[in-house]
C-alpha atoms as a PDB file:
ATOM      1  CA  UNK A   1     178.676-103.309 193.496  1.00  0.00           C
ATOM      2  CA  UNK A   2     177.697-101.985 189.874  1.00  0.00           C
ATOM      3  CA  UNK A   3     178.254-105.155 188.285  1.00  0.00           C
ATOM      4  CA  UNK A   4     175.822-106.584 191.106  1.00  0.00           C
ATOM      5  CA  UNK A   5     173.022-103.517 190.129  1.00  0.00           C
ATOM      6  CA  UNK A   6     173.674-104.329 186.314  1.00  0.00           C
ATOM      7  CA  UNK A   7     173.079-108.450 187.465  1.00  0.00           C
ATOM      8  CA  UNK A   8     170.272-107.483 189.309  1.00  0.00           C
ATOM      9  CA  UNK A   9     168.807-104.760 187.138  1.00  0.00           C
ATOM     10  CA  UNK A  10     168.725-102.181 190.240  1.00  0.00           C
ATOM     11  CA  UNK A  11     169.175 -98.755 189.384  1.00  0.00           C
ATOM     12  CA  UNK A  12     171.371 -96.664 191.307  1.00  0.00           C
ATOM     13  CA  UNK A  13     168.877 -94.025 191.961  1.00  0.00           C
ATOM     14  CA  UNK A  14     166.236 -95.934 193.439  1.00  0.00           C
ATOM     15  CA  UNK A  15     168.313 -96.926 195.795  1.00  0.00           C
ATOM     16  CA  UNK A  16     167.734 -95.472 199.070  1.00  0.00           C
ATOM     17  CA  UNK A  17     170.330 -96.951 201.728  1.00  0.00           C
ATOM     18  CA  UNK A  18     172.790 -99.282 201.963  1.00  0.00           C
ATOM     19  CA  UNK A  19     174.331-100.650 205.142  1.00  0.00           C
ATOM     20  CA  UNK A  20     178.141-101.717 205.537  1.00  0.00           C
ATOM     21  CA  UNK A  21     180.773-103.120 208.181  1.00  0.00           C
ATOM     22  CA  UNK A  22     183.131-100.308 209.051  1.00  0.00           C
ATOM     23  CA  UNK A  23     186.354-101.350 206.422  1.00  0.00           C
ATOM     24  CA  UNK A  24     187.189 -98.324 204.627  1.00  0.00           C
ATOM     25  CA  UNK A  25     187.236-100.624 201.612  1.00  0.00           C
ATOM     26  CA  UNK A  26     183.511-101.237 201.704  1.00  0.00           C
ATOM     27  CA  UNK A  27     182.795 -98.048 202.969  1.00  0.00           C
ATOM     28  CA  UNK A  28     184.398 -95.800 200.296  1.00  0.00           C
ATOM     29  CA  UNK A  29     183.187 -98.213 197.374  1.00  0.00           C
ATOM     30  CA  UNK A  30     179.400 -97.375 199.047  1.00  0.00           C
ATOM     31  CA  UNK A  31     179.929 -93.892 199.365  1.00  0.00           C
ATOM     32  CA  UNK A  32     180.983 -93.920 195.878  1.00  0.00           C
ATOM     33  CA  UNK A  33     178.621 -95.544 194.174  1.00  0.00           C
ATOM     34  CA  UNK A  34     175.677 -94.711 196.057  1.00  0.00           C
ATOM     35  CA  UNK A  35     176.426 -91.361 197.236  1.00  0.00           C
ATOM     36  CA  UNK A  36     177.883 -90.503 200.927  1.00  0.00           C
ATOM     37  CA  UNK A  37     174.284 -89.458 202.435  1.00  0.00           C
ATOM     38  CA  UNK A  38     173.163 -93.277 201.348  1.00  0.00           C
ATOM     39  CA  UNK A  39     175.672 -94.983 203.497  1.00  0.00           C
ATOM     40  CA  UNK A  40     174.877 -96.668 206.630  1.00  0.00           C
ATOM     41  CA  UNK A  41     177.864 -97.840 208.717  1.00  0.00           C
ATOM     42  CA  UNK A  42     176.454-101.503 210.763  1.00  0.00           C
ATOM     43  CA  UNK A  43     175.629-100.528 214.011  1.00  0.00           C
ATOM     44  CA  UNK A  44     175.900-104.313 215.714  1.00  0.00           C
ATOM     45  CA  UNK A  45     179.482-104.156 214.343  1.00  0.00           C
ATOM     46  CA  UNK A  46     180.698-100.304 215.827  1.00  0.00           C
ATOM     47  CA  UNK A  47     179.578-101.770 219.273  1.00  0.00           C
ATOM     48  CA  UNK A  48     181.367-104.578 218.771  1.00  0.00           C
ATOM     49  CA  UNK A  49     184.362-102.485 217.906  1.00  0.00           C
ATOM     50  CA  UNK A  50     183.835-100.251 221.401  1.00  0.00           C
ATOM     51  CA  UNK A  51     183.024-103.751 223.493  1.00  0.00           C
ATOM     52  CA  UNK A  52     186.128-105.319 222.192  1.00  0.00           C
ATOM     53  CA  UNK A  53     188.449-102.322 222.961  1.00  0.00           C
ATOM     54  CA  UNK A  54     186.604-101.494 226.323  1.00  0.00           C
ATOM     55  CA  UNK A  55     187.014-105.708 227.379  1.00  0.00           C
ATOM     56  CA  UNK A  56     190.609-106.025 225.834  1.00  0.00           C
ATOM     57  CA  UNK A  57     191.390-102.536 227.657  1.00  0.00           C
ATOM     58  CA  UNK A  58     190.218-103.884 231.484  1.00  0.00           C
ATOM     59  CA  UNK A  59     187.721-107.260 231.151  1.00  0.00           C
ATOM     60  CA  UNK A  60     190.940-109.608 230.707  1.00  0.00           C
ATOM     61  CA  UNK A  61     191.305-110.535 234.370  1.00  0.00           C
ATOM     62  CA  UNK A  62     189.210-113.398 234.558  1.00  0.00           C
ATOM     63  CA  UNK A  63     190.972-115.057 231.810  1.00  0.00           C
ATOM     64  CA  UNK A  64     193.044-117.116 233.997  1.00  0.00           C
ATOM     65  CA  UNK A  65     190.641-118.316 236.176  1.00  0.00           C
ATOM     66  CA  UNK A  66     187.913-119.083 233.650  1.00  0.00           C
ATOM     67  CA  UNK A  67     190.472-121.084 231.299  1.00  0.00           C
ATOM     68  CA  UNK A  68     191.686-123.140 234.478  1.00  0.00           C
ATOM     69  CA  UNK A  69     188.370-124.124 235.578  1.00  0.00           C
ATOM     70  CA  UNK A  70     187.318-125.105 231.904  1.00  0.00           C
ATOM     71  CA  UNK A  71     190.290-127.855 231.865  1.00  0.00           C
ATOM     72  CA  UNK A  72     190.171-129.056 235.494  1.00  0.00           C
ATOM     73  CA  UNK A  73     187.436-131.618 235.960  1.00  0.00           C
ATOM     74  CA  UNK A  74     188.601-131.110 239.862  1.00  0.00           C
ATOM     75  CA  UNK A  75     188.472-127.888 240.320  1.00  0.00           C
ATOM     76  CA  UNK A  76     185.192-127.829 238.332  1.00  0.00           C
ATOM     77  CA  UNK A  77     183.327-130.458 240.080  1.00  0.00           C
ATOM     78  CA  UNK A  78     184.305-128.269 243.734  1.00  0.00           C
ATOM     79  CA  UNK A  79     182.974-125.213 242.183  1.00  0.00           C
ATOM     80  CA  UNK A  80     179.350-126.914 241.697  1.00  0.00           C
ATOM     81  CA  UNK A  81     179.901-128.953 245.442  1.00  0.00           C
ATOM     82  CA  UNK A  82     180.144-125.796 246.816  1.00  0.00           C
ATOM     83  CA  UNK A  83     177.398-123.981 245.160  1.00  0.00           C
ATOM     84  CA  UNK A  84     174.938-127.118 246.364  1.00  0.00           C
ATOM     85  CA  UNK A  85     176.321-127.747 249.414  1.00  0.00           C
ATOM     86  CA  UNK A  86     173.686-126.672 252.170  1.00  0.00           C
ATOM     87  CA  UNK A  87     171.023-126.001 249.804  1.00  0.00           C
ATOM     88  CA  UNK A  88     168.537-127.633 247.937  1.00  0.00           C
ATOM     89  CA  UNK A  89     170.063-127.550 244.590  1.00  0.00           C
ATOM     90  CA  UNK A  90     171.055-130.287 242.370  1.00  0.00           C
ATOM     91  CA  UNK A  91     174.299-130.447 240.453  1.00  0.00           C
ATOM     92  CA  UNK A  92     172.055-129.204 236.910  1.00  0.00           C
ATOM     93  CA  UNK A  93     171.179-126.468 239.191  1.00  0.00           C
ATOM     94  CA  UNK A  94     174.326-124.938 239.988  1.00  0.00           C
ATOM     95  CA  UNK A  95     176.452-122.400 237.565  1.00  0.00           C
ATOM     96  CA  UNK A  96     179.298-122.609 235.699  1.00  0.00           C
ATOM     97  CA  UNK A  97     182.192-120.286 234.768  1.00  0.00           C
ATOM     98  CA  UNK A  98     181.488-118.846 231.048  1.00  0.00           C
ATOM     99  CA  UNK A  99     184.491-118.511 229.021  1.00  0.00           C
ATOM    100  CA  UNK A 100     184.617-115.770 226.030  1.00  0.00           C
ATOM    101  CA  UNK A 101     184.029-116.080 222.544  1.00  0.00           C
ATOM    102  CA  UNK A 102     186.679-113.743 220.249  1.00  0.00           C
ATOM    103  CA  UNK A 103     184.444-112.848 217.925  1.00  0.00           C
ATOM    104  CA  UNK A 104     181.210-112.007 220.187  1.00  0.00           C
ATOM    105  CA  UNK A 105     182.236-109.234 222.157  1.00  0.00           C
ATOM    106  CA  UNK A 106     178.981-109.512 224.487  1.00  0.00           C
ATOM    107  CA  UNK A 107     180.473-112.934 225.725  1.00  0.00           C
ATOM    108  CA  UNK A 108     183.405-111.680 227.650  1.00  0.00           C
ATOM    109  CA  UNK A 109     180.885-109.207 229.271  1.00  0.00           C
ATOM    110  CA  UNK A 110     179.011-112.325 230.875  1.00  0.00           C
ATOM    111  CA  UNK A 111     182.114-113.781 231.222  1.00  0.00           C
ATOM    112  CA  UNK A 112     183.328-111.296 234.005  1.00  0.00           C
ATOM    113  CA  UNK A 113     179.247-111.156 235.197  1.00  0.00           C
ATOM    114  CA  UNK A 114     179.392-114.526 235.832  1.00  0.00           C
ATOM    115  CA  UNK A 115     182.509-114.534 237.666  1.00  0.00           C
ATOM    116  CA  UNK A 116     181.659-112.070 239.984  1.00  0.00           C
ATOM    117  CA  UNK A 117     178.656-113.893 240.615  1.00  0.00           C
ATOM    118  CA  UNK A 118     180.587-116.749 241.288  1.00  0.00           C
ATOM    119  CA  UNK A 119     183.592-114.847 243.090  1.00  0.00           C
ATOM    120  CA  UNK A 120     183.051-116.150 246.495  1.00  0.00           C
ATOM    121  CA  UNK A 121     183.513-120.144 245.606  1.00  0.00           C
ATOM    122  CA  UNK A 122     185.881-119.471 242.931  1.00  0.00           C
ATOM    123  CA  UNK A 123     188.530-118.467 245.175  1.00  0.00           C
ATOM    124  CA  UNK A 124     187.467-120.858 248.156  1.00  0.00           C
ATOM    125  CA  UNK A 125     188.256-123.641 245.018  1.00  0.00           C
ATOM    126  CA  UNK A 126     191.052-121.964 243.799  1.00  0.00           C
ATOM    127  CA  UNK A 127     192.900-122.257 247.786  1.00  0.00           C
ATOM    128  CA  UNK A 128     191.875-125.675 248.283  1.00  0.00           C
ATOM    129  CA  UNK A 129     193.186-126.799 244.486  1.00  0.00           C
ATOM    130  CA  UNK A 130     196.256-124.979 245.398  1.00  0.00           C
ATOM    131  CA  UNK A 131     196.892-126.413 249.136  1.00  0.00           C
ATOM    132  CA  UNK A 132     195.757-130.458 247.535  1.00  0.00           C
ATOM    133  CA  UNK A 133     199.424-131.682 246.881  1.00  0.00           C
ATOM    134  CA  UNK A 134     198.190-134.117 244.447  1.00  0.00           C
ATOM    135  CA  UNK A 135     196.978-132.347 242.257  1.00  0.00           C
ATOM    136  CA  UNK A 136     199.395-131.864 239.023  1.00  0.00           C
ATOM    137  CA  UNK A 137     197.956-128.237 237.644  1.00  0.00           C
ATOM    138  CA  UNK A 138     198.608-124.985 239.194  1.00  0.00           C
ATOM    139  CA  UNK A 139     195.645-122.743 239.806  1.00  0.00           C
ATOM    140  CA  UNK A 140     195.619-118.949 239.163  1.00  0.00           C
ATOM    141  CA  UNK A 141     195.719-116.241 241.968  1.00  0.00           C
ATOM    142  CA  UNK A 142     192.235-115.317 242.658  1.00  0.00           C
ATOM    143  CA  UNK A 143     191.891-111.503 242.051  1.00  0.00           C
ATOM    144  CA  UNK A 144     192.334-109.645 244.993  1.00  0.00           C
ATOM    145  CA  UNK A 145     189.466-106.994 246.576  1.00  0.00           C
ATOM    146  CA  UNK A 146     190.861-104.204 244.229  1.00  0.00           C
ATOM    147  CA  UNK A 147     190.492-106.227 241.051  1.00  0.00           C
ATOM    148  CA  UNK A 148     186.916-107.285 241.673  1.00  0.00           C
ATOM    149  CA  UNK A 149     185.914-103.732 242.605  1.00  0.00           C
ATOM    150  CA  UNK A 150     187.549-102.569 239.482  1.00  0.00           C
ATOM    151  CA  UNK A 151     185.937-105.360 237.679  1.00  0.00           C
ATOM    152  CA  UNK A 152     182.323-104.752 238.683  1.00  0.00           C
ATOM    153  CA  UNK A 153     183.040-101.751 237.584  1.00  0.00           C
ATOM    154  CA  UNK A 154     184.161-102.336 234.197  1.00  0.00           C
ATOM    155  CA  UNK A 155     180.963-104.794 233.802  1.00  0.00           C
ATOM    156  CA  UNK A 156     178.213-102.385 235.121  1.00  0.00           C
ATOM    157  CA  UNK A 157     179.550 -99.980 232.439  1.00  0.00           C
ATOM    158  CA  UNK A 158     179.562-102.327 229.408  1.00  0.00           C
ATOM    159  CA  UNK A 159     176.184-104.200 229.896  1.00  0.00           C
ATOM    160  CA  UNK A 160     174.697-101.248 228.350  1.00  0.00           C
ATOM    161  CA  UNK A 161     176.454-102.103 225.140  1.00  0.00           C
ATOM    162  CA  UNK A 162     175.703-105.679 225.807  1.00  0.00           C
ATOM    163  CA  UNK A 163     171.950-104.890 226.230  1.00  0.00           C
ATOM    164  CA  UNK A 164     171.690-102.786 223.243  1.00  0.00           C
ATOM    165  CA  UNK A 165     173.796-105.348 221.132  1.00  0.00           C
ATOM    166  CA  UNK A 166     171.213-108.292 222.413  1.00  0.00           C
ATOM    167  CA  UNK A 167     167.999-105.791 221.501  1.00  0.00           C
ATOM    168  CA  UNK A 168     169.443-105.299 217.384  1.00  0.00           C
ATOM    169  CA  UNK A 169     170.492-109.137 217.481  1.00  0.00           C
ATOM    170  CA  UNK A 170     167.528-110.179 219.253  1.00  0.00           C
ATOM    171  CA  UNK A 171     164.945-108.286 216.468  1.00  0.00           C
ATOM    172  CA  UNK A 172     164.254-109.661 213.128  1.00  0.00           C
ATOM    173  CA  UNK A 173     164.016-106.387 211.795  1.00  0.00           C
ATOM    174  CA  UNK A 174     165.941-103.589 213.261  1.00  0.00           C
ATOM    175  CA  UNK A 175     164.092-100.338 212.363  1.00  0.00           C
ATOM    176  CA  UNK A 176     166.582 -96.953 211.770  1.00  0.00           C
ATOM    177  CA  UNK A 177     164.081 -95.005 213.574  1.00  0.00           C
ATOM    178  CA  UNK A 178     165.625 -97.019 217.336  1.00  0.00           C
ATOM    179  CA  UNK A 179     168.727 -96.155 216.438  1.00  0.00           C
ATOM    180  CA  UNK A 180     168.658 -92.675 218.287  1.00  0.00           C
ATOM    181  CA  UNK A 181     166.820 -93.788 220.932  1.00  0.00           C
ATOM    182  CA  UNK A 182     169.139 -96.967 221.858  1.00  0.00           C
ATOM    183  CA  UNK A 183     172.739 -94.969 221.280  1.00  0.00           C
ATOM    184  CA  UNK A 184     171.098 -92.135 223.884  1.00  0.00           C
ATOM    185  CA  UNK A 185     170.019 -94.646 226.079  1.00  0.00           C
ATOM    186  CA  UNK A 186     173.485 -96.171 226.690  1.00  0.00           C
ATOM    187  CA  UNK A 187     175.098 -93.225 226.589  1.00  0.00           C
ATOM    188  CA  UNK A 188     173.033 -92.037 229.454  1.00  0.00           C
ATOM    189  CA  UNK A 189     173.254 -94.905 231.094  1.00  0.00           C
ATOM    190  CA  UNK A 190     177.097 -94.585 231.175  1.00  0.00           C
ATOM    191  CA  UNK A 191     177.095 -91.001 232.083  1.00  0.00           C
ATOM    192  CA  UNK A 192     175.019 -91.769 235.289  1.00  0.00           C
ATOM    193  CA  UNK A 193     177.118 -94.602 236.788  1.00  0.00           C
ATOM    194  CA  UNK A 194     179.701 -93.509 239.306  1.00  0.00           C
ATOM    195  CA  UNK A 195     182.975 -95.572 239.214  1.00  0.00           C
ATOM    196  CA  UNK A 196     184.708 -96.283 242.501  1.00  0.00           C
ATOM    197  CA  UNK A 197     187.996 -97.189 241.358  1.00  0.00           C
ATOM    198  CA  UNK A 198     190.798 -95.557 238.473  1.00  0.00           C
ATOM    199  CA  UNK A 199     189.696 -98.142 236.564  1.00  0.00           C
ATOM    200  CA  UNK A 200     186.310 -97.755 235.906  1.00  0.00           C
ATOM    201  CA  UNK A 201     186.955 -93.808 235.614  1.00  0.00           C
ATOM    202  CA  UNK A 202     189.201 -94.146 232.886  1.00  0.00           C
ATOM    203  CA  UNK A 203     186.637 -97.118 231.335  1.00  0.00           C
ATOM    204  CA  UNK A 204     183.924 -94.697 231.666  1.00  0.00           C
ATOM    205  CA  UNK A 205     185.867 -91.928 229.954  1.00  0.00           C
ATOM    206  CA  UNK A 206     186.998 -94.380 227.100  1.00  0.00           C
ATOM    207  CA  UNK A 207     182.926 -95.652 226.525  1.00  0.00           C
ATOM    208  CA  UNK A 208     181.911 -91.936 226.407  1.00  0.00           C
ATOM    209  CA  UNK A 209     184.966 -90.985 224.098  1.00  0.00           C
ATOM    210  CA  UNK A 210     184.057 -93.793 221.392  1.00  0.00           C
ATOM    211  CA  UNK A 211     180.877 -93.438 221.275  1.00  0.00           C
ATOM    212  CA  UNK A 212     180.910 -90.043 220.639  1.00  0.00           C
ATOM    213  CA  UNK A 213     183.721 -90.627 217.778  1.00  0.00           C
ATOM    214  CA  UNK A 214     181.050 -93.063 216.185  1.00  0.00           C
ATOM    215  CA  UNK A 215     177.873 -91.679 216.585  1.00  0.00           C
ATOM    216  CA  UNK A 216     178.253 -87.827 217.720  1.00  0.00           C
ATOM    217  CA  UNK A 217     176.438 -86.604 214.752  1.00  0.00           C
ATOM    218  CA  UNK A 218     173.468 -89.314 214.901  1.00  0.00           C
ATOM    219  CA  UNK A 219     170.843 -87.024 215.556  1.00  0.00           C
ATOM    220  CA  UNK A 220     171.736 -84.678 212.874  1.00  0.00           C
ATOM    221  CA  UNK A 221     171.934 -87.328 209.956  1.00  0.00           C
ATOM    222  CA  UNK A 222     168.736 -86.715 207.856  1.00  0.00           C
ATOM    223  CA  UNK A 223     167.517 -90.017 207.564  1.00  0.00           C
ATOM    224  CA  UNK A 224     168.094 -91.154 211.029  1.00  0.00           C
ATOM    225  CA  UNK A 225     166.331 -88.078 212.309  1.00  0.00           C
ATOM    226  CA  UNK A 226     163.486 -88.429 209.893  1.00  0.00           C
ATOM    227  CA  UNK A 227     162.844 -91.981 210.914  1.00  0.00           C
ATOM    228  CA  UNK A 228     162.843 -91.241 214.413  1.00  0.00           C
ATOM    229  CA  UNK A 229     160.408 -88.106 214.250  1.00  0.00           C
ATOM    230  CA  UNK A 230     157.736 -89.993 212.302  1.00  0.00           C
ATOM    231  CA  UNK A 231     157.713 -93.487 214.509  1.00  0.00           C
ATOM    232  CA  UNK A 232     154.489 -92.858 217.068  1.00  0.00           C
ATOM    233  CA  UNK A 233     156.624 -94.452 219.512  1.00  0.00           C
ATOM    234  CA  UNK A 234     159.805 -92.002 220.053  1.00  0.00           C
ATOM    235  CA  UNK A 235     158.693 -88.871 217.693  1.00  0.00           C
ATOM    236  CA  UNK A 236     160.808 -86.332 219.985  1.00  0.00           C
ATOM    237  CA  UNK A 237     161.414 -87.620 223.251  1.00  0.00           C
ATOM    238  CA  UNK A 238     164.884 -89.392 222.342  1.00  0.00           C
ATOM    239  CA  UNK A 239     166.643 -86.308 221.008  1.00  0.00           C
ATOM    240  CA  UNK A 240     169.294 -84.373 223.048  1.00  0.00           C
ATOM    241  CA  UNK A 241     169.700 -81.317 220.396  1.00  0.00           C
ATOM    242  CA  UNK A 242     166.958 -78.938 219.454  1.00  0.00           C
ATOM    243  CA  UNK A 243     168.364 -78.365 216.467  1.00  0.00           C
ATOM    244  CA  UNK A 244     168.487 -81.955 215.680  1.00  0.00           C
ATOM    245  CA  UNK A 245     165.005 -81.736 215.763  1.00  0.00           C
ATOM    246  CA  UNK A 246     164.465 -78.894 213.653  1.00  0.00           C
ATOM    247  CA  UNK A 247     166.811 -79.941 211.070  1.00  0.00           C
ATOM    248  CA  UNK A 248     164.893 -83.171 211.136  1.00  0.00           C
ATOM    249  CA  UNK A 249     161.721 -81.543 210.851  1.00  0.00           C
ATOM    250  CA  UNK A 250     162.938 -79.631 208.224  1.00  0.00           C
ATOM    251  CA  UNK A 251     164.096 -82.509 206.279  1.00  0.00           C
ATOM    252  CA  UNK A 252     160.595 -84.357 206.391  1.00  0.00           C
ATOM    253  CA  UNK A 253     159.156 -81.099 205.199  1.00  0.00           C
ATOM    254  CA  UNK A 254     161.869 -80.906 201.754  1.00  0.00           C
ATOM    255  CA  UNK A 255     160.940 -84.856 201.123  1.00  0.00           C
ATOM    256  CA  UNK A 256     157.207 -84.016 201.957  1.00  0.00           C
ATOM    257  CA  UNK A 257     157.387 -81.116 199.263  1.00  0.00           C
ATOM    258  CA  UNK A 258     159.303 -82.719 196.466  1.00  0.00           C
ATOM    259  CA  UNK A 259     156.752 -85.613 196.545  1.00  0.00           C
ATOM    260  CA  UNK A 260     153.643 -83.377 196.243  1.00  0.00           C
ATOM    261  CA  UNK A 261     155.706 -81.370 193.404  1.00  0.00           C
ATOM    262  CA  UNK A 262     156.354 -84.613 191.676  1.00  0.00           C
ATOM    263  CA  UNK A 263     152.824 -86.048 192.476  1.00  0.00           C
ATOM    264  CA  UNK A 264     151.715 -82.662 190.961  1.00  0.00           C
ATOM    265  CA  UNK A 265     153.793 -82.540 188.075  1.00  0.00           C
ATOM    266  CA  UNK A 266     152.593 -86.725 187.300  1.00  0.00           C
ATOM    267  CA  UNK A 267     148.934 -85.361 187.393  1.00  0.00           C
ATOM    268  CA  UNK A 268     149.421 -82.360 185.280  1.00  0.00           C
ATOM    269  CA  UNK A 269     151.155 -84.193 182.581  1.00  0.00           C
ATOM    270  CA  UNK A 270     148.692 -86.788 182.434  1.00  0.00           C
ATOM    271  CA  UNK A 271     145.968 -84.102 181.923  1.00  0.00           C
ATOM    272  CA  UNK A 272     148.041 -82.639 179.483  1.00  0.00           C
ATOM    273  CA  UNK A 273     148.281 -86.083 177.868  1.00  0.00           C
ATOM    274  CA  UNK A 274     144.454 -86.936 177.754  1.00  0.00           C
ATOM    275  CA  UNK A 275     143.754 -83.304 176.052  1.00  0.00           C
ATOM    276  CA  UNK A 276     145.947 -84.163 173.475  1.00  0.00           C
ATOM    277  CA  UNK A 277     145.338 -87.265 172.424  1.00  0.00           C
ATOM    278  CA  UNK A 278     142.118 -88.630 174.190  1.00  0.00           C
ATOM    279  CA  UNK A 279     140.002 -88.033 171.138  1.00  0.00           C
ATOM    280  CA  UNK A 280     141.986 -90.844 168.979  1.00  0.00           C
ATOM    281  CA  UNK A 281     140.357 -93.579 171.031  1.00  0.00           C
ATOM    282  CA  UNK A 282     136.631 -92.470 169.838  1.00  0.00           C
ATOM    283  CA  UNK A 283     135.669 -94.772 166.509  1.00  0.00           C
ATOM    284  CA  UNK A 284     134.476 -91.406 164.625  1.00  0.00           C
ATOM    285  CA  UNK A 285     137.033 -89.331 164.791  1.00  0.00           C
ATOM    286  CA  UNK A 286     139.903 -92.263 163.473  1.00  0.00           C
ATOM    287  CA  UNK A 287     140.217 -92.219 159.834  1.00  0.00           C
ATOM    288  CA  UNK A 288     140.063 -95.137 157.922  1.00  0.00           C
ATOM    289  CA  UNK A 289     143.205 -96.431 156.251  1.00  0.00           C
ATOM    290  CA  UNK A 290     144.569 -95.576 152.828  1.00  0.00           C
ATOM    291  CA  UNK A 291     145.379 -98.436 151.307  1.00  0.00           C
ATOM    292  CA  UNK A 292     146.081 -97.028 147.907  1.00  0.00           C
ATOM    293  CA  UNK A 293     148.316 -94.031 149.390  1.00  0.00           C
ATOM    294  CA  UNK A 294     151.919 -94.380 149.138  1.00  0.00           C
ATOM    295  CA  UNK A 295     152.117 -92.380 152.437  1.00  0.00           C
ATOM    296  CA  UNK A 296     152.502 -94.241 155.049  1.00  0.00           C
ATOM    297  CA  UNK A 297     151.595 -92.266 157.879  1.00  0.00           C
ATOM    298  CA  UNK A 298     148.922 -90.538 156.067  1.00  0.00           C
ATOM    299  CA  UNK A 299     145.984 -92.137 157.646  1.00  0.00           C
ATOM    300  CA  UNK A 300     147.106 -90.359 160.678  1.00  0.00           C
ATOM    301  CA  UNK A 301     146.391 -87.154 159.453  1.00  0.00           C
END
């Protein structure tokens, strides 16, 4: 990182943020060179960190079922019959099964959306697949009634994540002042739904857990406060903690006073300045050179 300042000619001071993934590697060589109030952990990749526990933890059932589907032109080509059949729908109009992507997170939350959308001919495929004797490949069970409740569960409480990690991939430029506003969001999201099965309790309890290990301080990091307070859009309607706000407030006020001091200071000098050593740029009052002096600074006497 210095050797990239030096390349770059940025100096360290003037530098007022800088944002990192979350490996302590990168992290610690931030904190060190910039200072620990100048680092920004990535916010896209923390959710992804929650998602991909909270999906590994109970968003694996579908797995089977979507991986079957994906290499069985049979079984794939009932799925859409069966989605068209009765209706008015072509075969471009009817849905397929969306398998995950490892490294988006957000993808095995459509993943289970879609197969819950797609629940009821699913397993009407999956029985007739298993009952055709000619058929060389041996579907999955279809999840019984308990695994579907406790998978709509598990998806109504991650598509907040998913919807805040499509709003800060979605948006050219993500401002710090939504950060407050979109962590309190989902969080209150979460805390409203009501889980009907173990499951989605202890999902629930795990969402609320991590994201108060990652950003349970938010509203009382300067900058983050700051930048929420002064956007016309939020100002304080997105905190939670009073004192958030006043410490906020209170920050904006320091920053607000140390410019005016320096803005002061700047003027005053440059007064001080022009007293000095305005008069040298009038004609009369420069003296002419003496060439035959062997002083050479004496014409500035």
């Amino acid at each position: 990182m210095r050797s990239v300042n030096e390349e770059w000619g940025i100096e360290v001071d003037k530098v007022n943020g800088i944002t990192t993934d979350g490996g302590a590697n990168i992290k610690g060589a931030a904190k060190e060179v910039y200072g620990v109030n100048k680092h920004f952990s990535c916010m896209d990749h923390i959710l992804n960190l929650i998602g991909s526990k909270a999906l590994g933890l109970h968003g694996s059932k579908p797995r089977p079922s979507v991986t079957f589907f994906r290499k069985s032109e049979v079984a794939t080509s009932e799925l859409v019959k069966l989605q068209i059949e009765g209706t008015n729908k072509t075969e471009n109009d009817a849905k397929r099964l969306i398998n995950e992507c490892r490294t988006r997170w957000s993808s095995g939350e459509a993943m289970c959306e879609r197969f819950l959308e797609l629940s009821d001919p699913v397993g009407r495929t999956l029985m007739k697949v298993s009952l055709d004797k000619s058929s060389r490949s041996v579907p999955p069970d279809m999840l019984t009634v308990s695994e579907l409740s406790s998978l709509t569960d598990a998806q109504t409480l991650l598509r907040p994540l998913t919807l805040t990690t499509k709003s800060l991939n979605s948006a050219k430029t993500v401002f710090i002042s939504k950060i407050i506003p979109m962590i309190n969001s989902m969080q209150s999201r979460i805390q409203k739904f009501q889980p009907s099965t173990p499951v989605g309790f202890n999902l629930k309890q795990t969402l609320l857990d991590d994201i108060k290990k990652f950003f349970g301080n938010i509203e009382r990091t300067s900058l983050y406060a700051a930048a929420t307070l002064l956007d016309p859009r939020f100002k304080r309607v997105p905190f939670n903690s009073d004192v958030a706000i006043a410490e906020g407030m209170g920050y904006i006020a320091k920053l607000m006073n140390e410019r005016m001091n320096a803005v002061r200071c700047e003027a005053e000098a440059e007064a001080e300045t022009n007293r000095i050593f305005g008069g040298l740029d009038d004609p009369e009052q420069v003296a002419e050179p003496d060439d035959d002096s062997d002083d050479l600074l004496a014409s500035f006497d």
